[in-house]
N, C-alpha and C. Protein backbone atom coordinates (compact mmCIF):
# COMPACT_ATOMS: atom_id res chain seq x y z
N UNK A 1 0.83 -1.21 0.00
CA UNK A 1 0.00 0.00 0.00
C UNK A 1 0.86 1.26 0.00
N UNK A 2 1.56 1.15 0.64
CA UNK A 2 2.90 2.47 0.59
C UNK A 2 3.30 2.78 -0.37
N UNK A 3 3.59 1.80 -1.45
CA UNK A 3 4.32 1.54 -2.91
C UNK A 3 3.02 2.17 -3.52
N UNK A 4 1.78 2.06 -3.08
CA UNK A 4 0.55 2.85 -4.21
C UNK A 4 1.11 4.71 -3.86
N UNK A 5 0.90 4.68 -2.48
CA UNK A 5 1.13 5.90 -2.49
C UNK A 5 1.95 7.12 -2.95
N UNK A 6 3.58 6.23 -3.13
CA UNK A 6 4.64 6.71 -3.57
C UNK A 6 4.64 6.82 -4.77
N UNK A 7 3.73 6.29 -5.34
CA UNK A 7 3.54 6.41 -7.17
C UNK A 7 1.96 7.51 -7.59
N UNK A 8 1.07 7.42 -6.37
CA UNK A 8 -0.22 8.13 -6.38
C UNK A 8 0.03 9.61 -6.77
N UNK A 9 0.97 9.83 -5.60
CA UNK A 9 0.97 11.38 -5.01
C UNK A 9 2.01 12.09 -6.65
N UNK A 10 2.76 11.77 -6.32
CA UNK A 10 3.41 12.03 -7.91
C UNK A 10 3.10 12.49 -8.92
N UNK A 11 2.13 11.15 -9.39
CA UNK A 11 0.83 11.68 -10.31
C UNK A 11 -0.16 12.57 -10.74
N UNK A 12 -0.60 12.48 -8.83
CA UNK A 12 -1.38 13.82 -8.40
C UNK A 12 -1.15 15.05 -9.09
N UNK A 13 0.02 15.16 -8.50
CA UNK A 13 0.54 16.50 -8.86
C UNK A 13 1.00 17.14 -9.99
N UNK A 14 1.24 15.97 -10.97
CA UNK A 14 1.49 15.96 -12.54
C UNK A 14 0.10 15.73 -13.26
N UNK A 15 -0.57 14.87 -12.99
CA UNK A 15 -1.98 15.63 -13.73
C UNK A 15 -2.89 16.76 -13.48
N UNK A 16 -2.72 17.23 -11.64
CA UNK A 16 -2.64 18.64 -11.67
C UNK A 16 -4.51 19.03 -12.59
N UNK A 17 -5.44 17.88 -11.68
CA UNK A 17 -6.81 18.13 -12.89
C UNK A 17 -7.46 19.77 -12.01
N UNK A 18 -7.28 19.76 -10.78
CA UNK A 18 -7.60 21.32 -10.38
C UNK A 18 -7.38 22.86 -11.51
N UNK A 19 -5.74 22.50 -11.57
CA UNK A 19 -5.41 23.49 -12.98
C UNK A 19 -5.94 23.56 -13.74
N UNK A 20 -6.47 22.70 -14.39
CA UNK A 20 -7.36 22.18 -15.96
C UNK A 20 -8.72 22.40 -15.52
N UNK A 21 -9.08 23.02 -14.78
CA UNK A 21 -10.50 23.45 -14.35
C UNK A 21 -10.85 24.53 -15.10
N UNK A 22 -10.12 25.75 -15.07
CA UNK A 22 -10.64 27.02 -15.81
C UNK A 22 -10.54 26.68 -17.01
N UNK A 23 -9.38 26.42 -17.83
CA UNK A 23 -9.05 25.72 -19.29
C UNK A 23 -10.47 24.71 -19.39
N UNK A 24 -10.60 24.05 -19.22
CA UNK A 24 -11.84 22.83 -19.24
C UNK A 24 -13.01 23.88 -19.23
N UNK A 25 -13.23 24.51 -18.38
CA UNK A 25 -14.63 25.04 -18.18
C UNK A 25 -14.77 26.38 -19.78
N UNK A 26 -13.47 26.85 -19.99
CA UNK A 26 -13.53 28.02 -21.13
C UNK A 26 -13.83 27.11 -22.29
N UNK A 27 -13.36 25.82 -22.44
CA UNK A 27 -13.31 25.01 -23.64
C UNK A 27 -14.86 24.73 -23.73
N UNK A 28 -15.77 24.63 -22.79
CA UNK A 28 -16.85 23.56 -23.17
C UNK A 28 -17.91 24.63 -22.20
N UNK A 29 -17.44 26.21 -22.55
CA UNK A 29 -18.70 27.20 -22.23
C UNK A 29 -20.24 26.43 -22.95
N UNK A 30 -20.03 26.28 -24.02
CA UNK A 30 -20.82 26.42 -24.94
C UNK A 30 -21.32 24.79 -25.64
N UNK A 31 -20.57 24.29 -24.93
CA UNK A 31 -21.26 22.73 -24.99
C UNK A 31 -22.64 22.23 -24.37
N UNK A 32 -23.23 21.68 -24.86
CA UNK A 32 -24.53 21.09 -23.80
C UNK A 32 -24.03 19.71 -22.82
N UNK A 33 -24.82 19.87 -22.10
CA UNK A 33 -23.96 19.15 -20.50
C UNK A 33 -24.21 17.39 -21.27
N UNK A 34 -24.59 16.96 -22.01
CA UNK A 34 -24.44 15.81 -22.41
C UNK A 34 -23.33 15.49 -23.16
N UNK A 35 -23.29 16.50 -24.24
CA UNK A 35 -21.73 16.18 -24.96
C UNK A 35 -20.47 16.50 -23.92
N UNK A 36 -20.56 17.33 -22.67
CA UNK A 36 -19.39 17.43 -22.15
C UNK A 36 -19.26 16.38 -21.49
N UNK A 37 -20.30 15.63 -21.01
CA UNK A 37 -19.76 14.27 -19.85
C UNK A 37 -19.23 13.43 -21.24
N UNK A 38 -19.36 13.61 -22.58
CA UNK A 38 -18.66 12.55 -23.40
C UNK A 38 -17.44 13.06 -23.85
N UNK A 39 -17.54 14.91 -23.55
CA UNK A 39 -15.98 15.29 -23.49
C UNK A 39 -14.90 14.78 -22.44
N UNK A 40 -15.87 14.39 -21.26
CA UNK A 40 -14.55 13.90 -20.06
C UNK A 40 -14.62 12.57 -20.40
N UNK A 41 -15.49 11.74 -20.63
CA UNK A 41 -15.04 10.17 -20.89
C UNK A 41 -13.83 10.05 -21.96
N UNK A 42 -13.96 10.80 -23.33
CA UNK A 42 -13.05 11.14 -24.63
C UNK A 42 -11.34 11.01 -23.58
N UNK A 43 -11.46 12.42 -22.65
CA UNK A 43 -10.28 12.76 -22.12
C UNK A 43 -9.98 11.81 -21.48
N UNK A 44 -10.78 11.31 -20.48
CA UNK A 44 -9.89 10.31 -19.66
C UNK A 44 -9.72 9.01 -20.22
N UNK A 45 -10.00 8.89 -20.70
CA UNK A 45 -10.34 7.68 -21.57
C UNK A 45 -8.60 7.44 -23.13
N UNK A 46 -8.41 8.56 -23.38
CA UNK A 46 -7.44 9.13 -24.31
C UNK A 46 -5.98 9.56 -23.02
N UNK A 47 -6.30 10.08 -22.50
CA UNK A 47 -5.06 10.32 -21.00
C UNK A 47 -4.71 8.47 -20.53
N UNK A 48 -5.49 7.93 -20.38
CA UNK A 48 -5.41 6.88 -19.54
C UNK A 48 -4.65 5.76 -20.24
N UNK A 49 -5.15 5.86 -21.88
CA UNK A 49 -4.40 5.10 -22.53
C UNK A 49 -2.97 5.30 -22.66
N UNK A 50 -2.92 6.58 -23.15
CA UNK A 50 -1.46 6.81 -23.50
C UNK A 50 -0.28 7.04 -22.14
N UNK A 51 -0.91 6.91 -21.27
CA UNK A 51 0.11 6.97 -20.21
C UNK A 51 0.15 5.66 -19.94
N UNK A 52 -0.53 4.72 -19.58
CA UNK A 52 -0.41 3.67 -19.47
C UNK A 52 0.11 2.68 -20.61
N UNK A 53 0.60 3.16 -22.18
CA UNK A 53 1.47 2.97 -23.20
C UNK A 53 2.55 3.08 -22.60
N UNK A 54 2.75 4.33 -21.94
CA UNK A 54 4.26 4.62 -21.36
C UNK A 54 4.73 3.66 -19.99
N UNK A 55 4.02 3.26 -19.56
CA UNK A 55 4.07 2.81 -18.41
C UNK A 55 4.61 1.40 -18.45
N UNK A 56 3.92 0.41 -19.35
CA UNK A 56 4.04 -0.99 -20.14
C UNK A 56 5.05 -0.60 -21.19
N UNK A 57 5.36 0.05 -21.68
CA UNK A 57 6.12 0.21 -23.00
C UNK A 57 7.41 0.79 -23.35
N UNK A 58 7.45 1.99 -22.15
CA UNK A 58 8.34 3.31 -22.27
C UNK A 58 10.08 2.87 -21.76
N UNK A 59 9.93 1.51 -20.76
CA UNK A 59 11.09 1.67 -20.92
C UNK A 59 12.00 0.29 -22.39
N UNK A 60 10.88 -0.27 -22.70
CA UNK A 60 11.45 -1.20 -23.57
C UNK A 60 12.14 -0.07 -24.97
N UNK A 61 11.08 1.06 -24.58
CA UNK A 61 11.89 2.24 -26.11
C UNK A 61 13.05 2.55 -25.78
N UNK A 62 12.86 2.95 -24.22
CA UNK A 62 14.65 3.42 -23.75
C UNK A 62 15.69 2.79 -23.78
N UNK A 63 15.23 1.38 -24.04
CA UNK A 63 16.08 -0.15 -24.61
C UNK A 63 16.79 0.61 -25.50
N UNK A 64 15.47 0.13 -26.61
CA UNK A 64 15.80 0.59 -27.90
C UNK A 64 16.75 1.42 -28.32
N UNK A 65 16.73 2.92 -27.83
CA UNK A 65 17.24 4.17 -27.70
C UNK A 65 18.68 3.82 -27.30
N UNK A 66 19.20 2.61 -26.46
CA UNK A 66 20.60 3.16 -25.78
C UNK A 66 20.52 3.92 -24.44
N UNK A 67 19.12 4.26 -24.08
CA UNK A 67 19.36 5.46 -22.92
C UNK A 67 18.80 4.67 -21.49
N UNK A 68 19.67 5.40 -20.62
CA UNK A 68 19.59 4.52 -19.40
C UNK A 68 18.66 5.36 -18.77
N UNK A 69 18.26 4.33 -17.09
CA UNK A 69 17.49 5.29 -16.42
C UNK A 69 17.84 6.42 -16.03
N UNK A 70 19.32 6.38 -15.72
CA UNK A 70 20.04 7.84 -15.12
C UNK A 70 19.76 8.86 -16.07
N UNK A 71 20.11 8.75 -17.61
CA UNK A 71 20.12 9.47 -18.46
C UNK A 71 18.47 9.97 -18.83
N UNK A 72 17.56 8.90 -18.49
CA UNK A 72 15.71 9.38 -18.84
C UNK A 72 15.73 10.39 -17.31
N UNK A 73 16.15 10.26 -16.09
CA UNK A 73 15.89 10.77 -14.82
C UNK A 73 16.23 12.23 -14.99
N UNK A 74 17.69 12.40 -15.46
CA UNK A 74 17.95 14.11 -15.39
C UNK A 74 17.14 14.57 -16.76
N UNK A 75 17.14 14.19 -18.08
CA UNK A 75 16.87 14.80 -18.67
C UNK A 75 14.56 15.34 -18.65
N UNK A 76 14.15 13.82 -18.30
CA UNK A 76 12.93 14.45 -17.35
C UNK A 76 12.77 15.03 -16.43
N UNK A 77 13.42 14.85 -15.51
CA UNK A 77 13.52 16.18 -14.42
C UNK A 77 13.91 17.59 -14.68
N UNK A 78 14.19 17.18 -15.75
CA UNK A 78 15.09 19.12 -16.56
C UNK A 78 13.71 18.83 -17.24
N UNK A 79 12.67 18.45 -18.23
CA UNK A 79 11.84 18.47 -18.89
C UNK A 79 10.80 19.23 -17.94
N UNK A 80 10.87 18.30 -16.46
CA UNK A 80 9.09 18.27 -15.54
C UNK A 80 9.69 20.07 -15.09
N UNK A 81 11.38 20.05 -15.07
CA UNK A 81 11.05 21.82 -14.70
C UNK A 81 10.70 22.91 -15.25
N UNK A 82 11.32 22.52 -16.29
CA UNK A 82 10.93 23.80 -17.50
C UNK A 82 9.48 23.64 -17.64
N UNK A 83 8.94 22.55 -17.96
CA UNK A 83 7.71 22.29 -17.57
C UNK A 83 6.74 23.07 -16.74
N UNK A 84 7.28 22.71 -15.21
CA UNK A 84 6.53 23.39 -14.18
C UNK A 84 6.62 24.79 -14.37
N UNK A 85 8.10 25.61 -14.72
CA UNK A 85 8.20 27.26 -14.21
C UNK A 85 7.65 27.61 -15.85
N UNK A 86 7.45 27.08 -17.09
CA UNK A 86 6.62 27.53 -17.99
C UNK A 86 5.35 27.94 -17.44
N UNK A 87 4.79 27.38 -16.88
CA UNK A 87 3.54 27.14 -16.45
C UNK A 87 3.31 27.96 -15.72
N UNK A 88 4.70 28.29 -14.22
CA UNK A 88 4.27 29.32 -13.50
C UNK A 88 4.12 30.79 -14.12
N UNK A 89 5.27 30.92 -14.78
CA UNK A 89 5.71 32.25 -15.40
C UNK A 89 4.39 33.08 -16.88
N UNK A 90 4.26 31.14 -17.64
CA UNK A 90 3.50 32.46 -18.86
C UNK A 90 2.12 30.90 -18.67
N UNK A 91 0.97 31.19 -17.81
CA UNK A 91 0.09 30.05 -17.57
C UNK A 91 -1.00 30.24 -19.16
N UNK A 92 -0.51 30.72 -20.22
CA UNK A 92 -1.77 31.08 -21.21
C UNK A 92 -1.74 29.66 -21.89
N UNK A 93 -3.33 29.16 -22.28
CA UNK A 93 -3.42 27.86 -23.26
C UNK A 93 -4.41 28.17 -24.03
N UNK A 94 -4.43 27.03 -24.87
CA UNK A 94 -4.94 27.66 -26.29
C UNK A 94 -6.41 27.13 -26.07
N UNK A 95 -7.40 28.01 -26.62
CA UNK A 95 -8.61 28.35 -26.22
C UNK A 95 -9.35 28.23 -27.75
N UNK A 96 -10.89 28.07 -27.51
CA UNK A 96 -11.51 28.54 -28.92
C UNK A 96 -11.27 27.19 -29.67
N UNK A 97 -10.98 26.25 -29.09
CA UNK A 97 -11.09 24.82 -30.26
C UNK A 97 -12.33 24.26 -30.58
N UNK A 98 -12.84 23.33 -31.35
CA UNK A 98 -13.75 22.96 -31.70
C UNK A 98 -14.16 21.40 -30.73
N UNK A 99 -15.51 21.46 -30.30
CA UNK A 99 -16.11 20.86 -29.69
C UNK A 99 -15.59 18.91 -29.75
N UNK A 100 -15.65 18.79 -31.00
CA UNK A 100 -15.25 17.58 -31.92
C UNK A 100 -13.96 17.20 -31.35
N UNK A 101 -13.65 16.01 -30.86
CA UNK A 101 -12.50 15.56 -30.23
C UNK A 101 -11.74 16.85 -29.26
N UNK A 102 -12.21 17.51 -28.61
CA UNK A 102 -11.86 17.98 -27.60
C UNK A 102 -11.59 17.56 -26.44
N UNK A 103 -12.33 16.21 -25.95
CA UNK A 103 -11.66 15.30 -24.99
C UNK A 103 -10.21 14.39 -25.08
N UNK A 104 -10.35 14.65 -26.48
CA UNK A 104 -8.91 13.55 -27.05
C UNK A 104 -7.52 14.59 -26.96
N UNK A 105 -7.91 15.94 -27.86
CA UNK A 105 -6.94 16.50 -28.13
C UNK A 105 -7.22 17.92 -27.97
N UNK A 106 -7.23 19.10 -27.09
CA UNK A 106 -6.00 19.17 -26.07
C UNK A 106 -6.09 18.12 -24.51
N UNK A 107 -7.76 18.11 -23.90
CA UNK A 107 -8.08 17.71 -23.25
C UNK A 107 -7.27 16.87 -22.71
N UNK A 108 -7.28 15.25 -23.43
CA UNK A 108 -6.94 14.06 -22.57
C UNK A 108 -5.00 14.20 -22.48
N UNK A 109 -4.83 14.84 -24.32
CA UNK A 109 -3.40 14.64 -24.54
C UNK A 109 -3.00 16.13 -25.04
N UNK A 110 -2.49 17.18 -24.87
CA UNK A 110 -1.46 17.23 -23.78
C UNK A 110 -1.70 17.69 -22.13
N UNK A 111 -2.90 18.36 -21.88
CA UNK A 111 -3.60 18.36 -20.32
C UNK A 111 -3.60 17.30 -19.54
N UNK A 112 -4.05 16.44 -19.76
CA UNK A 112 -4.12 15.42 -18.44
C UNK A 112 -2.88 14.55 -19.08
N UNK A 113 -2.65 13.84 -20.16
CA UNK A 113 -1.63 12.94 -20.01
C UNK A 113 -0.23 13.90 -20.56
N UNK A 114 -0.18 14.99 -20.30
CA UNK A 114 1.12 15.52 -20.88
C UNK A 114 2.25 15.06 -20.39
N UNK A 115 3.72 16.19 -20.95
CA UNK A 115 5.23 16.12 -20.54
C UNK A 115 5.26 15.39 -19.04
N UNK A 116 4.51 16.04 -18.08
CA UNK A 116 4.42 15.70 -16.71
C UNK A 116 4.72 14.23 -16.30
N UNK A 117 3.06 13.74 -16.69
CA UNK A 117 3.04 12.93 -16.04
C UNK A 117 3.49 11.41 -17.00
N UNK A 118 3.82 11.38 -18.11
CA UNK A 118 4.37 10.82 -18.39
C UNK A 118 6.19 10.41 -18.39
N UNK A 119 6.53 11.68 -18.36
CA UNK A 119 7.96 11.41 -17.59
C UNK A 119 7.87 10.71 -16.21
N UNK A 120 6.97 11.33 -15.62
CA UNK A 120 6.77 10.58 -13.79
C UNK A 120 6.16 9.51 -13.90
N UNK A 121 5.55 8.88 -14.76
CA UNK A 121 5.28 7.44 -14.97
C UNK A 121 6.33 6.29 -15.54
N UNK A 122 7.04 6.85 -16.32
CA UNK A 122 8.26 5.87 -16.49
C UNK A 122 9.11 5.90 -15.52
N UNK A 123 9.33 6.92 -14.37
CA UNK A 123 10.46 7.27 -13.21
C UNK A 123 9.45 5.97 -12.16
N UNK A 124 8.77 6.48 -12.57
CA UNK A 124 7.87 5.77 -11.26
C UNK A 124 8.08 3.98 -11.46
N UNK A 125 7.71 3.64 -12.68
CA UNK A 125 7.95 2.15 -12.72
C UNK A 125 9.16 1.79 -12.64
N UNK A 126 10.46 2.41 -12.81
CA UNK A 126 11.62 1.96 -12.19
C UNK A 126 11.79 2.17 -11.07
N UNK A 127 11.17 3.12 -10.11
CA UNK A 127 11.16 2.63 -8.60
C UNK A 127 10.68 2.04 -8.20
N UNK A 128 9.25 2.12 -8.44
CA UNK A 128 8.20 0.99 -7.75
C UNK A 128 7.93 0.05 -8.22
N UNK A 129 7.78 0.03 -9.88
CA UNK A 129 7.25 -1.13 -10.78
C UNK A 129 6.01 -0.88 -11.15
N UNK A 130 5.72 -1.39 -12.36
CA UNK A 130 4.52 -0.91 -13.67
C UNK A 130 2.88 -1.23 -12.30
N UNK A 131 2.80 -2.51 -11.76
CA UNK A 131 1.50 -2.73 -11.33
C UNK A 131 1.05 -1.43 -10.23
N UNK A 132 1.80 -1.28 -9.66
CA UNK A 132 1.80 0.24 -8.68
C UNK A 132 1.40 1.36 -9.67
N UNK A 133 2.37 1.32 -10.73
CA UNK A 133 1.92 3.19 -11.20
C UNK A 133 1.05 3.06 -12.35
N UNK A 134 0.62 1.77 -12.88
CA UNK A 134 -0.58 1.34 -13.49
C UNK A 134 -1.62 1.97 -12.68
N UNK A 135 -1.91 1.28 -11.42
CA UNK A 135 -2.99 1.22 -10.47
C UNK A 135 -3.02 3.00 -10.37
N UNK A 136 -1.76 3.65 -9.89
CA UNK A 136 -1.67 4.46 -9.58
C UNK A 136 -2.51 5.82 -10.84
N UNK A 137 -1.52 5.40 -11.98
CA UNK A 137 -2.45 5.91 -12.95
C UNK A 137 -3.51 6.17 -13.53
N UNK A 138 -4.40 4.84 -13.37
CA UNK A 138 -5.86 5.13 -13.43
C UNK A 138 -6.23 5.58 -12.38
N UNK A 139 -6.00 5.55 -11.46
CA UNK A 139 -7.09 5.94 -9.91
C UNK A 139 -6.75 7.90 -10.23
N UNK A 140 -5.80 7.86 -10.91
CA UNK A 140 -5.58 9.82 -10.67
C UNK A 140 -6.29 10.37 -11.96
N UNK A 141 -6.27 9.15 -12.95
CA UNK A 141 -7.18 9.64 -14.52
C UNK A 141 -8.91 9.21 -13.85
N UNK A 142 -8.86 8.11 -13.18
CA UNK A 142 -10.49 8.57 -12.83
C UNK A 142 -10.67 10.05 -11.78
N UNK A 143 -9.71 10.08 -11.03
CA UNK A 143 -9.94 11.64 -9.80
C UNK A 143 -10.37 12.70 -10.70
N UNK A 144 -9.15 12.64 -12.02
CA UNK A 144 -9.74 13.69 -12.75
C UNK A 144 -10.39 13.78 -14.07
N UNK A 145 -11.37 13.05 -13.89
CA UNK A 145 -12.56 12.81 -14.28
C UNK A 145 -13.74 13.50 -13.89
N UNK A 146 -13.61 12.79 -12.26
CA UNK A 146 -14.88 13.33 -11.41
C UNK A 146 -14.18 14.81 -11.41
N UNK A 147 -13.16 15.47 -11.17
CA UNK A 147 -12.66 16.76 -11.00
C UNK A 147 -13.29 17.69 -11.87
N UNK A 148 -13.42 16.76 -13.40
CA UNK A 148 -13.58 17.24 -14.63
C UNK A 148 -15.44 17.91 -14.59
N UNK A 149 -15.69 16.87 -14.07
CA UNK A 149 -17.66 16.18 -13.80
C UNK A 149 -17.71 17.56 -12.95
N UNK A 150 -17.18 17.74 -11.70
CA UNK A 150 -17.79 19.17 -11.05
C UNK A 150 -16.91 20.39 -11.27
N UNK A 151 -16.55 20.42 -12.24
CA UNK A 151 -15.17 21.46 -12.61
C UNK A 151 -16.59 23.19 -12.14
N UNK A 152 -17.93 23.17 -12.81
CA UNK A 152 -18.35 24.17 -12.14
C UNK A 152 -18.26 24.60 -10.50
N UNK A 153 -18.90 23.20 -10.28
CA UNK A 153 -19.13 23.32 -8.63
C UNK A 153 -17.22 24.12 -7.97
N UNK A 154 -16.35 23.10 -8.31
CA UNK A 154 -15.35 23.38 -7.79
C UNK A 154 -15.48 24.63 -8.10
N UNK A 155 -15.32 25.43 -9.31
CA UNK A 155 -14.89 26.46 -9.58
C UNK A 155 -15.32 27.97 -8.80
N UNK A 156 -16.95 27.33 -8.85
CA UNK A 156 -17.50 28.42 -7.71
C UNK A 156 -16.93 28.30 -6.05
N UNK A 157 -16.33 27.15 -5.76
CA UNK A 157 -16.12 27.23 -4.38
C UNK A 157 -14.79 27.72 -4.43
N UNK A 158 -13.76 27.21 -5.32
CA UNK A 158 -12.21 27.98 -4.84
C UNK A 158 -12.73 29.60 -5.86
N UNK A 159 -13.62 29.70 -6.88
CA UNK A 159 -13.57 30.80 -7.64
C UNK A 159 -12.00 31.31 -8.25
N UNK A 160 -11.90 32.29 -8.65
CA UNK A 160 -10.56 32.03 -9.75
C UNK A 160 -9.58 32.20 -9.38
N UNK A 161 -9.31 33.20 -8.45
CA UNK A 161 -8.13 33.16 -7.30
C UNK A 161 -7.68 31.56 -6.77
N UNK A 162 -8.83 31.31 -6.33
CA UNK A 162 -8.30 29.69 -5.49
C UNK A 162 -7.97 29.08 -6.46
N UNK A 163 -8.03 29.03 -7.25
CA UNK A 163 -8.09 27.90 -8.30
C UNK A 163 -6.64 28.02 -9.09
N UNK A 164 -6.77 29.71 -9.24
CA UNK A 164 -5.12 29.70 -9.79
C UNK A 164 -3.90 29.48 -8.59
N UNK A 165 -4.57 29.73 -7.23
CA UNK A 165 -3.44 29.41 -5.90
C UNK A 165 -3.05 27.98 -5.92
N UNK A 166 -4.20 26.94 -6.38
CA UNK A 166 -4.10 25.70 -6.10
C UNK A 166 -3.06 25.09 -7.23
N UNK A 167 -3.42 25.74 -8.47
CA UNK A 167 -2.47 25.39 -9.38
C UNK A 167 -1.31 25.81 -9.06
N UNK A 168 -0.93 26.92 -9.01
CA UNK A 168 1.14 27.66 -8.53
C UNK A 168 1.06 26.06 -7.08
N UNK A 169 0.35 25.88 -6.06
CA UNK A 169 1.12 25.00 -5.35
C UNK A 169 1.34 23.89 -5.99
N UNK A 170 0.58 23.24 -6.66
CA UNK A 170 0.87 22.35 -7.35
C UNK A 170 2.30 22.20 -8.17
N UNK A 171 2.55 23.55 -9.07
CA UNK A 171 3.58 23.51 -10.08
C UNK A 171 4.54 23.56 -9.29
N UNK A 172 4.91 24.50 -7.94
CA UNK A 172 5.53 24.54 -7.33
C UNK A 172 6.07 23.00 -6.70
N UNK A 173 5.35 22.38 -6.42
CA UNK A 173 5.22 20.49 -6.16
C UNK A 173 6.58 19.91 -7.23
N UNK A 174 5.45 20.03 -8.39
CA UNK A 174 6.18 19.73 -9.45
C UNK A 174 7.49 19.77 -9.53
N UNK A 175 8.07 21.15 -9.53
CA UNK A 175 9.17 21.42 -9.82
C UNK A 175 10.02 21.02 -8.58
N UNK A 176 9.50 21.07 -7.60
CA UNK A 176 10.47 20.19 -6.11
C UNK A 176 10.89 18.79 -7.03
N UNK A 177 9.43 17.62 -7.29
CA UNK A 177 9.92 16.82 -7.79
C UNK A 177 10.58 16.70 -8.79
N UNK A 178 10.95 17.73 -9.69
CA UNK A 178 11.75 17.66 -10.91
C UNK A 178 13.44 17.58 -10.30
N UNK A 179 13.49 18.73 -9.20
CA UNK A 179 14.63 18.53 -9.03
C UNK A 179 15.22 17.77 -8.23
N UNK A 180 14.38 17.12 -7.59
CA UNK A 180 14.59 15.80 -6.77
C UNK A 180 14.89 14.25 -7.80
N UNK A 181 14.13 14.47 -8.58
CA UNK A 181 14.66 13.38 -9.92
C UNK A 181 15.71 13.49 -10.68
N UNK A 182 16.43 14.94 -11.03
CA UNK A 182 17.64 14.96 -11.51
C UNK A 182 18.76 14.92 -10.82
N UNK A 183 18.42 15.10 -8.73
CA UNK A 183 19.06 14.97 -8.14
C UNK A 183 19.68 13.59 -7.96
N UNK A 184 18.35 12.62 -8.49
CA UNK A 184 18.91 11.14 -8.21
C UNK A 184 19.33 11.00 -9.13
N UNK A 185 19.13 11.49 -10.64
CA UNK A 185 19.94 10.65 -11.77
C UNK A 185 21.30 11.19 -12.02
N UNK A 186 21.83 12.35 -11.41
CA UNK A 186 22.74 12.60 -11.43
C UNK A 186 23.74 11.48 -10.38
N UNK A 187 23.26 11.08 -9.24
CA UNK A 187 23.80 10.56 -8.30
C UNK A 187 23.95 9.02 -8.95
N UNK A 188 22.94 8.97 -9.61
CA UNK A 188 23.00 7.31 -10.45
C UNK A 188 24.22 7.18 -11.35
N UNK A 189 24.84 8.49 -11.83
CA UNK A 189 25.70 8.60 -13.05
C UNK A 189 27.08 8.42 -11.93
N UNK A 190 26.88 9.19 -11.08
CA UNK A 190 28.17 8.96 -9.90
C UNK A 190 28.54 7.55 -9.80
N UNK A 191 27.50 6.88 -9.23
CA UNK A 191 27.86 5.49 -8.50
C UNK A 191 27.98 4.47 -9.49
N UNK A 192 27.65 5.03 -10.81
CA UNK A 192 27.73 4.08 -12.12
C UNK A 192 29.30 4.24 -12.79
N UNK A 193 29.96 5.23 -12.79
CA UNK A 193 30.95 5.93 -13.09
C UNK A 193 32.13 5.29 -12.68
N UNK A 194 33.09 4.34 -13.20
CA UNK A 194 33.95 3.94 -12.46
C UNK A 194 35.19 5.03 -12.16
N UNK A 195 35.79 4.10 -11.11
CA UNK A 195 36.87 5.27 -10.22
C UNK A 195 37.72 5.56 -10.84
N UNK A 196 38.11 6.69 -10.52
CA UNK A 196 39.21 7.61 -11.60
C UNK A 196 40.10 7.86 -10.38
């Protein structure tokens, strides 16, 4: 159960579905509330797959590639930061898309399954292992689902202030864990490194 958690919280914070509340709610002003519950099934449904591609799959590519875990660890942790302080610094996303696969694309892929949490899903199955951040993965693509389902309700209770506070702590999260992951893959390159 510990091993869920250590892969949960991670996630959490890389799908980050609180953030995607105002974005979500500007996208689907103008939707009728039936096509949007098939906009969040589309998204999570499209998020869930492709991270869980990465999860079963991602490190047999890094096979492929030549690239080790040390070498996927710093260069995602340099990815999840630029990542995170993009986000803090210029938070604008692209708005005004068409109704029609809007759960698939920006929605599921790059919002919920983006840069994030797919780097932290391949980190994650070399610490913990795929059945943990499997499990782990769907349980945070269904959270933000339902997140998705009351994105009004929420929105009126944190209103737009809270909502953008909740996101900066979050990114702020993020970027701890970014540099906590390049902290280890750097340390991996140390102890891999023979003595000079």
């Amino acid at each position: 159960m510990d091993v869920f958690w250590l892969c949960f919280l991670p996630l959490l914070v890389a799908v980050d579905a609180i953030g995607i509340v105002p974005l979500f709610i500007s996208l689907t002003e103008r939707v009728e509330r039936a096509q949007r519950r098939r906009i969040i099934l589309q998204s999570v449904l499209t998020a869930t797959a492709v991270a869980l591609a990465f999860v079963f799959g991602g490190s047999v590519f890094l096979r492929v590639l030549g690239i080790t875990v040390a070498d996927f660890m710093v260069a995602g942790g340099t990815l999840l930061f630029v990542f995170s302080l993009s986000d803090l610094i210029a938070p604008q996303r692209a708005s005004g898309l068409e109704a029609d696969g809007l759960g698939a694309v920006p929605l599921g892929v790059p919002l919920l399954a983006g840069p994030a949490v797919l780097t932290t899903s391949l980190l994650l199955v070399d610490q913990y292992g795929r059945l943990a951040t499997a499990v782990a993965v769907v349980t945070n693509m269904m959270l933000a689902g339902i997140t998705l389902r009351f994105a009004d309700v929420l929105h009126r209770l944190l209103g737009a202030i809270g909502t953008r506070v909740i996101q900066r702590v979050m990114l702020l999260l993020l970027a701890a864990i970014a540099v906590m992951t390049v902290r280890k893959g750097v340390e991996a390159f140390l102890l891999a490194a023979p003595p000079g």
